[in-house]
Protein backbone atom coordinates (compact mmCIF):
# COMPACT_ATOMS: atom_id res chain seq x y z
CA UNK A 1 0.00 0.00 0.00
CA UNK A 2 1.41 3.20 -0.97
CA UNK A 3 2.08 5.69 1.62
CA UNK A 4 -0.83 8.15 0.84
CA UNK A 5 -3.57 5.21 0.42
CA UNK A 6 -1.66 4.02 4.03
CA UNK A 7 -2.26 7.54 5.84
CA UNK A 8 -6.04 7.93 4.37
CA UNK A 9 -6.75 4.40 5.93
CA UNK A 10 -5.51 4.62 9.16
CA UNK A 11 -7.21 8.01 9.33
CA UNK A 12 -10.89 6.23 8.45
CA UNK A 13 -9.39 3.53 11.05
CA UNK A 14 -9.11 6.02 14.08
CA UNK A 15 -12.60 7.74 13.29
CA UNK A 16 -13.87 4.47 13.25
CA UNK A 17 -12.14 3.64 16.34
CA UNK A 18 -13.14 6.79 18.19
CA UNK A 19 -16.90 6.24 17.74
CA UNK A 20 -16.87 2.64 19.54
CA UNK A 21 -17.62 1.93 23.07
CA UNK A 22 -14.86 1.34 25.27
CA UNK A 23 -15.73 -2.70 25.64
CA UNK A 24 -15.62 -2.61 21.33
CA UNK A 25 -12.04 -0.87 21.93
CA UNK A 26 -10.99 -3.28 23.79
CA UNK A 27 -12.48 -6.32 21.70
CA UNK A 28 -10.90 -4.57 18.88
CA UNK A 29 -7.52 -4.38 20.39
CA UNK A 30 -7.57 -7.82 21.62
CA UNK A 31 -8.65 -9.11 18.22
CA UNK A 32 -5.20 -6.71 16.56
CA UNK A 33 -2.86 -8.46 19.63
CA UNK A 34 -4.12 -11.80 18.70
CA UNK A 35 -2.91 -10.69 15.18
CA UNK A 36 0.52 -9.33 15.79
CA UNK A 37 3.25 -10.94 15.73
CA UNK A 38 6.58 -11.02 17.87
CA UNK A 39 8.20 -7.77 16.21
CA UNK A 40 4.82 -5.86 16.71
CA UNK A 41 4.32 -6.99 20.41
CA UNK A 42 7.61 -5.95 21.14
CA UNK A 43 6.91 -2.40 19.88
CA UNK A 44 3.63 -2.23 21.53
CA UNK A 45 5.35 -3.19 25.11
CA UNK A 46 8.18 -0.60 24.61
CA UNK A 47 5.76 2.60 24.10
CA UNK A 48 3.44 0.89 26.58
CA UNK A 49 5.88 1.24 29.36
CA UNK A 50 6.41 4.55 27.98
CA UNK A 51 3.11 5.76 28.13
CA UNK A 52 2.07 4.14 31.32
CA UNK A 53 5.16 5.21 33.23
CA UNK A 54 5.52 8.92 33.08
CA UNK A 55 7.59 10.70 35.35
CA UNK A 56 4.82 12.99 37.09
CA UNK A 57 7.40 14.79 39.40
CA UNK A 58 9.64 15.80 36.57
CA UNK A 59 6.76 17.16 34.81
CA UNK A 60 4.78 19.30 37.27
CA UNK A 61 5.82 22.58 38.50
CA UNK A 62 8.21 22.19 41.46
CA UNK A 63 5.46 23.90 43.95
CA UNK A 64 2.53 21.68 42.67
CA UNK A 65 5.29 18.56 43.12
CA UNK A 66 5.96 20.46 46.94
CA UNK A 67 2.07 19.92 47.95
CA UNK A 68 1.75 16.23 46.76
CA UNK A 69 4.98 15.52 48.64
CA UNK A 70 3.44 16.72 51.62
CA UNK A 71 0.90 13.85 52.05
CA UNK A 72 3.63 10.91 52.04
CA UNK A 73 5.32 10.21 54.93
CA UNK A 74 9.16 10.52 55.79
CA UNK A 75 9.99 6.78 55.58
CA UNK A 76 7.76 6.50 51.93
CA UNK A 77 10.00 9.66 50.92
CA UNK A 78 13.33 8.77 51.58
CA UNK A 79 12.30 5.48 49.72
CA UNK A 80 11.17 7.56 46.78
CA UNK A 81 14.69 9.68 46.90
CA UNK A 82 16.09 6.01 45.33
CA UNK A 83 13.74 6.12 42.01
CA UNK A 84 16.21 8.78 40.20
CA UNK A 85 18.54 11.87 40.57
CA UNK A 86 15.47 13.76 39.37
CA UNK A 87 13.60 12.40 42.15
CA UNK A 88 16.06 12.67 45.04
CA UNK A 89 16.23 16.50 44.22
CA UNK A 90 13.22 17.42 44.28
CA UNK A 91 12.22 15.83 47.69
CA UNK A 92 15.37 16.85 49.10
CA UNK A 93 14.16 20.50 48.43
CA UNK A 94 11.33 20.17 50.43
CA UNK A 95 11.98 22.16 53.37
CA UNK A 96 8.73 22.07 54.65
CA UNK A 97 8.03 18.11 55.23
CA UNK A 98 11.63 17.66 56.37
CA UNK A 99 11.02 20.73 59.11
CA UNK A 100 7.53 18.81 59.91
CA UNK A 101 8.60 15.13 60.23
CA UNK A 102 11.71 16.54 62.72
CA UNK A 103 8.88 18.51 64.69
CA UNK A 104 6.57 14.96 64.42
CA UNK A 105 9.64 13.07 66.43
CA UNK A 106 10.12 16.15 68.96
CA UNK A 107 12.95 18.05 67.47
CA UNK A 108 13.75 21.72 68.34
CA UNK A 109 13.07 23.61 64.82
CA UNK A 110 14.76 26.59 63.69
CA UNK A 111 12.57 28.52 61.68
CA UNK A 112 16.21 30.61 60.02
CA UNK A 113 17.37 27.77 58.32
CA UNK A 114 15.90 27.27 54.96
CA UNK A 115 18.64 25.19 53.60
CA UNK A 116 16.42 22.13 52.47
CA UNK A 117 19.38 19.15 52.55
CA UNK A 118 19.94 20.46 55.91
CA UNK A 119 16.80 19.13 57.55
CA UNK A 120 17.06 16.11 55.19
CA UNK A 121 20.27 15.87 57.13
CA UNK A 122 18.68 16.30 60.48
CA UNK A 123 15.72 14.11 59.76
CA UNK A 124 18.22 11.21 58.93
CA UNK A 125 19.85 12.19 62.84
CA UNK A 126 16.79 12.49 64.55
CA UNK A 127 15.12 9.14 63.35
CA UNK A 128 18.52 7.10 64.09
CA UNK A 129 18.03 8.67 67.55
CA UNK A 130 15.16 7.72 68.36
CA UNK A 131 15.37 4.37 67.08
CA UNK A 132 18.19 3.99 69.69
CA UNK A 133 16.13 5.40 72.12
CA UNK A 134 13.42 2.67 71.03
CA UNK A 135 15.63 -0.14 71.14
CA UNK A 136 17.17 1.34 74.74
CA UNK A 137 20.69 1.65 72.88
CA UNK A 138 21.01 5.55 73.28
CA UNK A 139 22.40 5.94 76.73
CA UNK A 140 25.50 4.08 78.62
CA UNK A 141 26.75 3.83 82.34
CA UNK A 142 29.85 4.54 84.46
CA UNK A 143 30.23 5.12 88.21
CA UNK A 144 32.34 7.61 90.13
CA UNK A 145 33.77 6.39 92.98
CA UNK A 146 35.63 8.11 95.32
CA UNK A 147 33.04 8.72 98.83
CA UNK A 148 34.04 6.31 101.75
CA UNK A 149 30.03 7.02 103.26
CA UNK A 150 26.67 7.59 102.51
CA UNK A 151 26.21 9.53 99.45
CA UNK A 152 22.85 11.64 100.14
CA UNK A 153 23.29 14.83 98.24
CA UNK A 154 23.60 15.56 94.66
CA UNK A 155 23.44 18.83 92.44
CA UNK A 156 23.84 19.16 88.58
CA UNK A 157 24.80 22.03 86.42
CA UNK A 158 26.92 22.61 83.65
CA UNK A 159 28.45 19.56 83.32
CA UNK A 160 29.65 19.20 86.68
CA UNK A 161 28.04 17.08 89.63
CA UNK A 162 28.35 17.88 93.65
CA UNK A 163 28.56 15.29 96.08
CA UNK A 164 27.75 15.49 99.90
CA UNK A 165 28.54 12.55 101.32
CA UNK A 166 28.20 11.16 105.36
CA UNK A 167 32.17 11.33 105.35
CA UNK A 168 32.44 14.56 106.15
CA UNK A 169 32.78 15.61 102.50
CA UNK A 170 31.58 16.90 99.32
CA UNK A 171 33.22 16.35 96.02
CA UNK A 172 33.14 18.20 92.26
CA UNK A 173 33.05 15.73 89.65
CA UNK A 174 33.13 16.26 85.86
CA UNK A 175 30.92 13.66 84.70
CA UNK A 176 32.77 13.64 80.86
CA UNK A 177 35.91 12.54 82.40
CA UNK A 178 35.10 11.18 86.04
CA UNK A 179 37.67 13.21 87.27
CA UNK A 180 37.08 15.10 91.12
CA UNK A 181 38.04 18.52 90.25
CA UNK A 182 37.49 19.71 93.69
CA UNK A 183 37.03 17.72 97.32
CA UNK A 184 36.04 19.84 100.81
CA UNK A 185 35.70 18.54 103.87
CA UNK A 186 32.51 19.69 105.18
CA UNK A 187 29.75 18.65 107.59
CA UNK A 188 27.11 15.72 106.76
CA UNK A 189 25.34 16.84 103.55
CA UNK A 190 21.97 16.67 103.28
CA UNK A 191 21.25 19.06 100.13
CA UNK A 192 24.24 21.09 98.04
CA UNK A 193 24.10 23.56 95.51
CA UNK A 194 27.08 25.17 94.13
CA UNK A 195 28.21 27.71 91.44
CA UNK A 196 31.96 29.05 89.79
CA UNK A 197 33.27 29.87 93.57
CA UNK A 198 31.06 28.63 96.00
CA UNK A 199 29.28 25.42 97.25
CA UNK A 200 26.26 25.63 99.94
CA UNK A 201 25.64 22.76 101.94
CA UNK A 202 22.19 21.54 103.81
CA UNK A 203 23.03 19.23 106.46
CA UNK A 204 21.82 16.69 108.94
CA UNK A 205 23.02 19.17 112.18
CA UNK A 206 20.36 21.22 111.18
CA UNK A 207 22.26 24.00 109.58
CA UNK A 208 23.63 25.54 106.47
CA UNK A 209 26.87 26.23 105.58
CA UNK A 210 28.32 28.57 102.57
CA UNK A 211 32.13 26.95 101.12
CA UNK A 212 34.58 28.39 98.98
CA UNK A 213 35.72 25.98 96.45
CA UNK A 214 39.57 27.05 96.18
CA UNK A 215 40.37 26.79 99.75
CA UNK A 216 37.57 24.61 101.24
CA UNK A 217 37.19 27.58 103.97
CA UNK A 218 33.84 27.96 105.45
CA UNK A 219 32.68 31.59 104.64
CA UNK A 220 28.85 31.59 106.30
CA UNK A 221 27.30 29.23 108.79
CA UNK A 222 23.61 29.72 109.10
CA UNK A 223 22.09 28.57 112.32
CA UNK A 224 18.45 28.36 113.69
CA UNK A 225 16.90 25.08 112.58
CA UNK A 226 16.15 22.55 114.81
CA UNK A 227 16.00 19.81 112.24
CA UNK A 228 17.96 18.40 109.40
CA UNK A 229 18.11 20.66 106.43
CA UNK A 230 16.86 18.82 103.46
CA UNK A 231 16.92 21.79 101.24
CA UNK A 232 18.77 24.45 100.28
CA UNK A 233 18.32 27.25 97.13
CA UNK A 234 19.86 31.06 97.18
CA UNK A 235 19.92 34.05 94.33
CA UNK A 236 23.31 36.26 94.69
CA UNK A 237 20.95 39.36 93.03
CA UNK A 238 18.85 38.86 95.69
CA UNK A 239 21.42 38.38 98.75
CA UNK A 240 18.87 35.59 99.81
CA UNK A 241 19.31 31.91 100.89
CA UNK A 242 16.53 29.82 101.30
CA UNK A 243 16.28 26.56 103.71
CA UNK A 244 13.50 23.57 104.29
CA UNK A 245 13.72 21.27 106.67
CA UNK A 246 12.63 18.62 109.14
CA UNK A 247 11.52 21.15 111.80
CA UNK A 248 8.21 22.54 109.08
CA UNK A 249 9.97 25.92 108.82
CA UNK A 250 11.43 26.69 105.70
CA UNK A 251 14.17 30.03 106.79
CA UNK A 252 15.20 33.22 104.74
CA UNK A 253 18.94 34.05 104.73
CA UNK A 254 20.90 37.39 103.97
CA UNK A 255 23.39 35.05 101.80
CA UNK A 256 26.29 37.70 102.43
CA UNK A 257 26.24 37.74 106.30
CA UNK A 258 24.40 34.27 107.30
CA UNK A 259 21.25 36.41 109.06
CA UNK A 260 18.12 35.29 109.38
CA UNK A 261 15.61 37.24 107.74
CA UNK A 262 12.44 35.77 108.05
CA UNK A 263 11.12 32.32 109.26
CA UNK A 264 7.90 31.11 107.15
CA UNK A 265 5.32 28.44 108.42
CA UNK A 266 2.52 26.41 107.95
CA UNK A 267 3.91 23.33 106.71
CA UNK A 268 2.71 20.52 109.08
CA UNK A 269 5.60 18.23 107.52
CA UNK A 270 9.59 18.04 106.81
CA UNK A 271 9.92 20.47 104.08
CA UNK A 272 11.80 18.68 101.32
CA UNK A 273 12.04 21.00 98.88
CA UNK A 274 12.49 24.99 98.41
CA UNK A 275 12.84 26.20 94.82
CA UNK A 276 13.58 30.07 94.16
CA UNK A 277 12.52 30.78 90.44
CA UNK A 278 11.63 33.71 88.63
CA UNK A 279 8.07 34.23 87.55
CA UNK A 280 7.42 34.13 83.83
CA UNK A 281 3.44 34.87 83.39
CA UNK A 282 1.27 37.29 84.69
CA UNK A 283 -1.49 36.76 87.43
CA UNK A 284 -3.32 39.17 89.70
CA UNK A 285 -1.15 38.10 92.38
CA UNK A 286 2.42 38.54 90.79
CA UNK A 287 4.53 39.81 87.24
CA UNK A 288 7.00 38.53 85.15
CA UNK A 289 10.17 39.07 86.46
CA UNK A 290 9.01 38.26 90.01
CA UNK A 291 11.23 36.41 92.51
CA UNK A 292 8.76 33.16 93.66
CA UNK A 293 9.66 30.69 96.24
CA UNK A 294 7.94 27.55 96.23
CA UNK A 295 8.53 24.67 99.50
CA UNK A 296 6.89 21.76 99.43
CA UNK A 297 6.37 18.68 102.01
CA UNK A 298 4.86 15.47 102.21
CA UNK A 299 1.24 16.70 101.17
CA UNK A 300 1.64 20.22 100.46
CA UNK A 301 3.34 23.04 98.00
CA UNK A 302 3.11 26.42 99.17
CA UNK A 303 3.62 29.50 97.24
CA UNK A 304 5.52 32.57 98.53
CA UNK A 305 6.13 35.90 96.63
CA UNK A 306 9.60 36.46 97.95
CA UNK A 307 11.39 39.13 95.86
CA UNK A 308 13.01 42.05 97.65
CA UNK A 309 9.76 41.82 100.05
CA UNK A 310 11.04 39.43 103.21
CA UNK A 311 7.78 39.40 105.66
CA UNK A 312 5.97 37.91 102.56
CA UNK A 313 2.38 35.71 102.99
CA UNK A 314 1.82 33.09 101.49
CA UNK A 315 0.10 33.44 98.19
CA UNK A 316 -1.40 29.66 97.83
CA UNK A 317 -1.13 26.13 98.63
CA UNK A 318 -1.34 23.18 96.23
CA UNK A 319 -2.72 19.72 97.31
CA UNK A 320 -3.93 16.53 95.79
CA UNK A 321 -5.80 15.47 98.23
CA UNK A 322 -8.46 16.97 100.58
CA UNK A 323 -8.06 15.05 103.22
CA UNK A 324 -4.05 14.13 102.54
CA UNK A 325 -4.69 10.90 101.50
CA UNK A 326 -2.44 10.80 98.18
CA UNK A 327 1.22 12.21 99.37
CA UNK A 328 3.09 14.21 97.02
CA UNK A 329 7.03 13.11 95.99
CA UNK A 330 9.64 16.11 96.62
CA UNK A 331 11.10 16.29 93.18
CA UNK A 332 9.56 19.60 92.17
CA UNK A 333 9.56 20.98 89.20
CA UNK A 334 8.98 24.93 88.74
CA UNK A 335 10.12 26.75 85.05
CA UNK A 336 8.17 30.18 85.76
CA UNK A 337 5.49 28.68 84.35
CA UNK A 338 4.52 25.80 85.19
CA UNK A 339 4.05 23.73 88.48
CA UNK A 340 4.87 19.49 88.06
CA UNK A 341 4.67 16.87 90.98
CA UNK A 342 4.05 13.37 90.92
CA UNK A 343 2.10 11.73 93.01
CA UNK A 344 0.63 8.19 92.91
CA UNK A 345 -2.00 8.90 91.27
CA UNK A 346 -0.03 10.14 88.59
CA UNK A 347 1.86 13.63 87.51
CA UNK A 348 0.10 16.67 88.82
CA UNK A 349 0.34 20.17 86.46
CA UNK A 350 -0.48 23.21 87.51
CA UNK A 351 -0.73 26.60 85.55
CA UNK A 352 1.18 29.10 87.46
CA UNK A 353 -0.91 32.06 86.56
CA UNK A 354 -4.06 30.79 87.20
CA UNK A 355 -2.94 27.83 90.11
CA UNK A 356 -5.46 25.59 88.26
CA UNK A 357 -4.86 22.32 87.60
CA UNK A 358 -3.92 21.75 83.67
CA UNK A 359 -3.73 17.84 83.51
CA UNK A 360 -3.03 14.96 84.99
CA UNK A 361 -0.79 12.75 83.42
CA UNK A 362 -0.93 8.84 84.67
CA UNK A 363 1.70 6.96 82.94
CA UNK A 364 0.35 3.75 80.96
CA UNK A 365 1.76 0.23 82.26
CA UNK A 366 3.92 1.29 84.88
CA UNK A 367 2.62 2.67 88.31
CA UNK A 368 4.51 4.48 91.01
CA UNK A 369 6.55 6.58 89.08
CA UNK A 370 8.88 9.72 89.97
CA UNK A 371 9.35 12.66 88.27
CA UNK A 372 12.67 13.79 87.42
CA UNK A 373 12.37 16.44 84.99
CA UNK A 374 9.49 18.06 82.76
CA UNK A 375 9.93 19.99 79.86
CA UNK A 376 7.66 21.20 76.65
CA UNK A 377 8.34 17.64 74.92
CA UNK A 378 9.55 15.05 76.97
CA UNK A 379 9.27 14.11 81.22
CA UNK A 380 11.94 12.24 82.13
CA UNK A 381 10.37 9.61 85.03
CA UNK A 382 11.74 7.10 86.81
CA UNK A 383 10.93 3.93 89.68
CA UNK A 384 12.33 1.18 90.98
CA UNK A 385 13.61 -0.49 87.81
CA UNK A 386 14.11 1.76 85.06
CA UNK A 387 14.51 4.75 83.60
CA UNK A 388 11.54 6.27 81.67
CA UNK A 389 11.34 8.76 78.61
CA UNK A 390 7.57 9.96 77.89
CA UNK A 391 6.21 11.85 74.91
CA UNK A 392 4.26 14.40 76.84
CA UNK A 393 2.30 14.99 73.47
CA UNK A 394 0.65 11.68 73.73
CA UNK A 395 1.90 10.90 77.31
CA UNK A 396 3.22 7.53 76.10
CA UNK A 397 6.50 6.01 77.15
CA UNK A 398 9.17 5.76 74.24
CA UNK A 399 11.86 4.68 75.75
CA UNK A 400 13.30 2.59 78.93
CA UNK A 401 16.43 2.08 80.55
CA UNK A 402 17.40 -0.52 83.24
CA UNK A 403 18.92 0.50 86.55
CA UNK A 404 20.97 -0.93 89.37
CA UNK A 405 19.71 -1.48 92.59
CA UNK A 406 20.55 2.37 93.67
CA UNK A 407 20.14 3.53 97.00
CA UNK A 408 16.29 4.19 97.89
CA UNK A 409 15.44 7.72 99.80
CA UNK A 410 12.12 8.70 99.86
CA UNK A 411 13.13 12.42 101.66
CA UNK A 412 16.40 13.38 100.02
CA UNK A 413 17.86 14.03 96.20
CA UNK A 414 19.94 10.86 96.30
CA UNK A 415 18.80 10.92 92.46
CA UNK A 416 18.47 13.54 89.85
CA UNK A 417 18.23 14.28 86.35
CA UNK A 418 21.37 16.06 84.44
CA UNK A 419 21.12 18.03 81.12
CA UNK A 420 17.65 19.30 80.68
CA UNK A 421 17.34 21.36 77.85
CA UNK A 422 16.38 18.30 75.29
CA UNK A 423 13.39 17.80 77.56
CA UNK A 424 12.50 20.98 75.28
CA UNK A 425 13.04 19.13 72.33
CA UNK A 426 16.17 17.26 70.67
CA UNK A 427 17.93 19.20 68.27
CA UNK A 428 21.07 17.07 67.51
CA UNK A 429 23.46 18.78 70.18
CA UNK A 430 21.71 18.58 73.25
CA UNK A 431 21.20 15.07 73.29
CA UNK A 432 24.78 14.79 75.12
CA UNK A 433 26.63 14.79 79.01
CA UNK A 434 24.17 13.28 82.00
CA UNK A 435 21.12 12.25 81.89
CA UNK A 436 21.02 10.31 85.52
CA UNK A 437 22.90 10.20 88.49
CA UNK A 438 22.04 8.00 91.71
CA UNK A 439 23.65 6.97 94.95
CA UNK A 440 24.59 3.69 95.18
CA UNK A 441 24.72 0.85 98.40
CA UNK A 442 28.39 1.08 98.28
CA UNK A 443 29.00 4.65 98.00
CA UNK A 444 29.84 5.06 94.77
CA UNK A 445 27.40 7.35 92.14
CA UNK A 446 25.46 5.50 89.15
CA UNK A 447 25.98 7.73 85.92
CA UNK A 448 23.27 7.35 83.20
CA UNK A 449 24.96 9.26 79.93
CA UNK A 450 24.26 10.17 76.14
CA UNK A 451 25.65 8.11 73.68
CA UNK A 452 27.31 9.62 70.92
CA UNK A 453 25.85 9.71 67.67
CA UNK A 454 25.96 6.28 66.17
């Protein structure tokens, strides 16, 4: 058949074909494949791959390609960065659904960096992280040994842990190395708190005592308590030192001359806990900026607008219980904004501006948890076993570690929680240092630490 005659056929052919339903089509086409032969199938399965497999993300626009991209999760994603170069490029562009599948797993997002591999980058961190912490492979142990007595009282900051021991001594450690950077003899420790120069000590002979860390000279001795001093806090801007203790008093302190200022009561119960924070929210009863100080005991957390103002009332007190049947556990956690105790009916928290109750948290499968530490993400919990990581989002537990048998207290800070800030959120850095410290039978102190990136 000539050309022309072959173009004026296959024209009739496709009006022809055009006008039939689609079950004649396909009769029709079956009835030309049962015709072919093996050079004409071959043809037809090359353009039919062709035609059936078109690259969809190379031909949309790249912002109509951004919105589909959206809908698939991380895990289908990174799959689909294997189908091509072409394909890889465009999804690793997608700032967007990297910066919202970080957020998903609880990382710390910042908002300046638009650099698109970068959070492809940090996605790839922040899932092998918490697949550690899901398969309990993201933390590991040492000890520091070094205290011949009791260990009762421990303090955190910076890298650096504080040590009161019955042996008449208190010890700087830096928990990277396990090296004591400083040792003091002192009197039995029952709280410490230190900073750059100086180390203040709560102690079982009912007083307080203010060190200096070069010489290990005693520079303040505060006296007036009648029983052991569980708890110890001071502000230098302030000149104050706060003290609870055994005897239901909790005692203001001029921090430069070791006077008492003020005695506040109403506690019915060993105070076991004074924080002094600054107040972050607003309320009819105090501003921003505001000095708080919050003691708590057995059953009780009271509420006390300290500042520059020493003959201060007390503003409010925080139960669980009515008639004090539930007791409260004295690790208390105060950020300005929030008030968090656990209890065994669960985790108590509070809205500081308003003193209401926001939620109570109960954690699932586990009862008679602690709390160590609270933050916008994560709570950090512990009992007699293990180590617990919730998602306060869902208030699920992700993550578990095993621990020794450590030294029970049910009145002191013979445990405590180290680095903080990924509480907030991970963000690749501060997911290193301490995580856990706790006093052990023979004297020594159980580290819990980051692993390093795998």
């Amino acid at each position: 058949m000539e050309k022309k005659d072959f173009e004026a056929w296959l024209d009739n052919i496709s009006i022809a074909f055009l006008s039939l339903t689609d079950l004649q089509k396909n009769e029709t086409l079956d009835h030309l494949i049962s015709l072919s032969g093996a050079v004409q199938l071959r043809h037809l399965s090359n353009n039919l791959e062709i035609l059936l497999k078109r690259d969809f993300l190379k031909l949309l626009p790249l912002e109509l390609s951004f919105y589909l991209l959206k809908w698939l999760d991380p895990q289908t994603l990174l799959t689909c960065c294997l189908v091509s170069k072409q394909w890889n490029k465009v999804i690793s562009a997608c700032t967007e659904v990297w910066q919202t599948a970080c957020k998903n797993l609880g990382w710390q997002i910042d908002d300046s960096v638009q650099d698109p591999l970068h959070w492809k980058k940090v996605y790839l961190k922040a899932i092998l992280r918490m697949k550690q912490l899901k398969d309990h492979e993201a933390f590991e142990t040492s000890s520091l040994i070094g205290h011949s007595a009791r260990v009762y009282a421990l303090y955190y900051k910076d890298g650096l842990l504080c040590t009161g021991s019955d042996d008449l001594s208190a010890k700087l450690w830096d928990v990277s190395t396990g090296q004591c950077i400083y040792g003091i003899q002192t009197h039995t420790c029952a709280a410490v708190k230190f900073d750059e120069q100086k180390l203040v000590t709560g102690s079982f002979d009912n007083t307080v005592a203010c060190w200096e860390w070069s010489s290990g000279a005693k520079t303040q001795h505060f006296r007036g308590h009648t029983g052991a001093v569980f708890s110890v806090d001071y502000n230098d801007e302030l000149d104050i030192l706060v003290s609870g203790s055994a005897d239901f008093t909790v005692k203001v302190w001029a921090l430069s001359t070791g006077t008492c200022l003020n005695t506040l009561t109403g506690h019915t119960e060993w105070v076991t806990k004074v924080v002094l924070q600054k107040c972050k929210v607003k309320s009819l009863m105090h501003s921003p900026g505001d000095y708080i100080l919050l003691s708590a005991d057995k059953y009780e957390i009271k509420i006390w607008p300290i500042g520059r103002e020493i003959n201060c009332k007390c503003l409010r007190t925080l139960s669980v219980s009515e008639d004090r049947s539930i007791s409260l556990q004295p690790r208390l956690h105060f950020d300005g904004k929030y008030i968090v105790c656990s209890s065994a009916l669960g985790l108590y928290q509070w809205d500081f501006a308003s003193y209401d109750i926001l939620r109570v948290i109960k954690p699932p499968d586990v009862s008679n948890v602690s709390l160590l530490g609270f933050g916008e993400i994560f709570a950090l919990l512990f009992d007699n076993r293990y180590l617990y990581i919730m998602d306060l989002r869902t208030e699920k537990l992700i993550s578990r570690w095993p621990l020794p048998e450590y030294r029970k207290s049910k009145r002191g800070s013979s445990f405590l929680a180290g680095e903080m800030s990924w509480l907030n959120g991970l963000n690749g850095q501060n997911d290193t240092g301490l995580v856990f410290a706790t006093s052990m039978p023979d004297h020594s102190i159980h580290l819990v630490l980051w692993k390093e990136h795998g």
